[in-house]
C-alpha atoms as a PDB file:
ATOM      1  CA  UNK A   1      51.026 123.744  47.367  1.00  0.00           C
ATOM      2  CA  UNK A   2      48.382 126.076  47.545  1.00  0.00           C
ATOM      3  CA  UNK A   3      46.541 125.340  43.958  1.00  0.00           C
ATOM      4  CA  UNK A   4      47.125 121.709  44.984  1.00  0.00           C
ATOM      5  CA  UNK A   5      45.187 122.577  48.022  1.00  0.00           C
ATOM      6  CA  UNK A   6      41.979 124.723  46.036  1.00  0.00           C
ATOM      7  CA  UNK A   7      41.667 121.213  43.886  1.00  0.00           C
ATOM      8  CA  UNK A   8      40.973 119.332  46.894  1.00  0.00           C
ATOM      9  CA  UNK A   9      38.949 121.842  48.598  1.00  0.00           C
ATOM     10  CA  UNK A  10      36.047 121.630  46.550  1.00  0.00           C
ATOM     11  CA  UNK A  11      36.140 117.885  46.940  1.00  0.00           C
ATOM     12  CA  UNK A  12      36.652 118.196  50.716  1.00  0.00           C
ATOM     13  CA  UNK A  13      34.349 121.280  51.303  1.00  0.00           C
ATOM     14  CA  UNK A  14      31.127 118.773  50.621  1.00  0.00           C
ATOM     15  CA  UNK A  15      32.265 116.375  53.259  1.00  0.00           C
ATOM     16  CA  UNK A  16      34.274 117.796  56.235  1.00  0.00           C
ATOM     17  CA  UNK A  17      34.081 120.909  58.081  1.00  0.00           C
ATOM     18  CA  UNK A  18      36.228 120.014  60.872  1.00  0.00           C
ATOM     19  CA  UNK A  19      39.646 118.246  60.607  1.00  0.00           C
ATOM     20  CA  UNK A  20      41.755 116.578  62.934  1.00  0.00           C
ATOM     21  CA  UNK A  21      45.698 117.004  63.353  1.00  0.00           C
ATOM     22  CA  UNK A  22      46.729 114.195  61.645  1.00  0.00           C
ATOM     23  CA  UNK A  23      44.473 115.436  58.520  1.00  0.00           C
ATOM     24  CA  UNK A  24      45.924 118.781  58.775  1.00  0.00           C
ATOM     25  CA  UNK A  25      49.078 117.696  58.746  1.00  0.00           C
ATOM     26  CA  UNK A  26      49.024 115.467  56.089  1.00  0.00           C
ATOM     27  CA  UNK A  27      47.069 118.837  54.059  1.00  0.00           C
ATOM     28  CA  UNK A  28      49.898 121.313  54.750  1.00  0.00           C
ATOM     29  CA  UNK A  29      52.528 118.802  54.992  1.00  0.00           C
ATOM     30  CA  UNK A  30      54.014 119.511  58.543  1.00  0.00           C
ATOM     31  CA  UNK A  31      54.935 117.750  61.652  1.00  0.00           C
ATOM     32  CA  UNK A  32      53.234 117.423  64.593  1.00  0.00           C
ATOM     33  CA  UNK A  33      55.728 119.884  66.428  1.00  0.00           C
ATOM     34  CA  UNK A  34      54.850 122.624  63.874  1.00  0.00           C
ATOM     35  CA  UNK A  35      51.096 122.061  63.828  1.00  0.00           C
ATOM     36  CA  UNK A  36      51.476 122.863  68.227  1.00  0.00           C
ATOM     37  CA  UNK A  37      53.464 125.797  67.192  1.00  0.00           C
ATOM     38  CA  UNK A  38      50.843 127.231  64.699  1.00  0.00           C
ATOM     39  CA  UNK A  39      48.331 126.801  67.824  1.00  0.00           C
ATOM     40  CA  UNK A  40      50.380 128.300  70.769  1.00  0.00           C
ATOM     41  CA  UNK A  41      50.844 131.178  68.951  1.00  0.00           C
ATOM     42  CA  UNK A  42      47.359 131.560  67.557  1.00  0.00           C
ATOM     43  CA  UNK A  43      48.020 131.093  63.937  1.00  0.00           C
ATOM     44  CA  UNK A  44      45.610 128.606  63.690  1.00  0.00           C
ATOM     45  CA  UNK A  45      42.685 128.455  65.718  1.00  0.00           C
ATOM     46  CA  UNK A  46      41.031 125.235  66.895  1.00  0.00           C
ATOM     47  CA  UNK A  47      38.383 123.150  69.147  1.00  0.00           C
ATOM     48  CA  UNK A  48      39.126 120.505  71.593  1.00  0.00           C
ATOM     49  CA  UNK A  49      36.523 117.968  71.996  1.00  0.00           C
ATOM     50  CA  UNK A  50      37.159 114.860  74.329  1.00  0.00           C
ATOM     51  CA  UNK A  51      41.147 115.488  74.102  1.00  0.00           C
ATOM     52  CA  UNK A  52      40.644 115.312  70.270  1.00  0.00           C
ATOM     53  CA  UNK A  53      41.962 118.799  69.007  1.00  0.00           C
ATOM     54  CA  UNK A  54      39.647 119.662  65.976  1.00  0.00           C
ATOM     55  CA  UNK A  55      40.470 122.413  63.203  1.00  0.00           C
ATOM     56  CA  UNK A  56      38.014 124.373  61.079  1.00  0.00           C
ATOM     57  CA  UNK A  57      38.767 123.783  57.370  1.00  0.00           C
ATOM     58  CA  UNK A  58      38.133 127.395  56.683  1.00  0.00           C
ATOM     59  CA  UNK A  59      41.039 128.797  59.385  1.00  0.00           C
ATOM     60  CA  UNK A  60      43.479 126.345  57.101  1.00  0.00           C
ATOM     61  CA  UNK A  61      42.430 127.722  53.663  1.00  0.00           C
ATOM     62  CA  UNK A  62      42.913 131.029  55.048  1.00  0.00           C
ATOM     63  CA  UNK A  63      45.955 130.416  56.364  1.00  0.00           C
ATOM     64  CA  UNK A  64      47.414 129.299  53.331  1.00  0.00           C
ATOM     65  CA  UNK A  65      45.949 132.040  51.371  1.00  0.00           C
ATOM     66  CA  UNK A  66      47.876 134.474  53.470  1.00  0.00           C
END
């Protein structure tokens, strides 16, 4: 998962910088229930914008590079 994830990264890095949930999801492959986990216990870190919650693409490549 994680080499699948550097291949898209480069593709990815020139475009966003900030993800949404349902992007992150569909990157790491969770569920919605998991993604809220990984944020109430500070895992992941994000930004919430107009009730949009809003991930850094960095946090989630160093995430999975843990």
């Amino acid at each position: 998962m994680l080499a699948e994830f550097k291949s898209m990264s480069s593709e990815e890095e020139k475009t966003a910088q900030w993800l949404k949930s349902s992007e992150v999801r569909k990157l790491l492959k969770i569920s919605p229930g998991t993604l809220q986990n990984l944020r109430i216990n500070g895992t992941l870190h994000y930004a919430k914008v107009g009730g949009i919650i809003y991930y850094k693409y960095d946090d989630i490549k160093k995430l999975l590079e843990r």
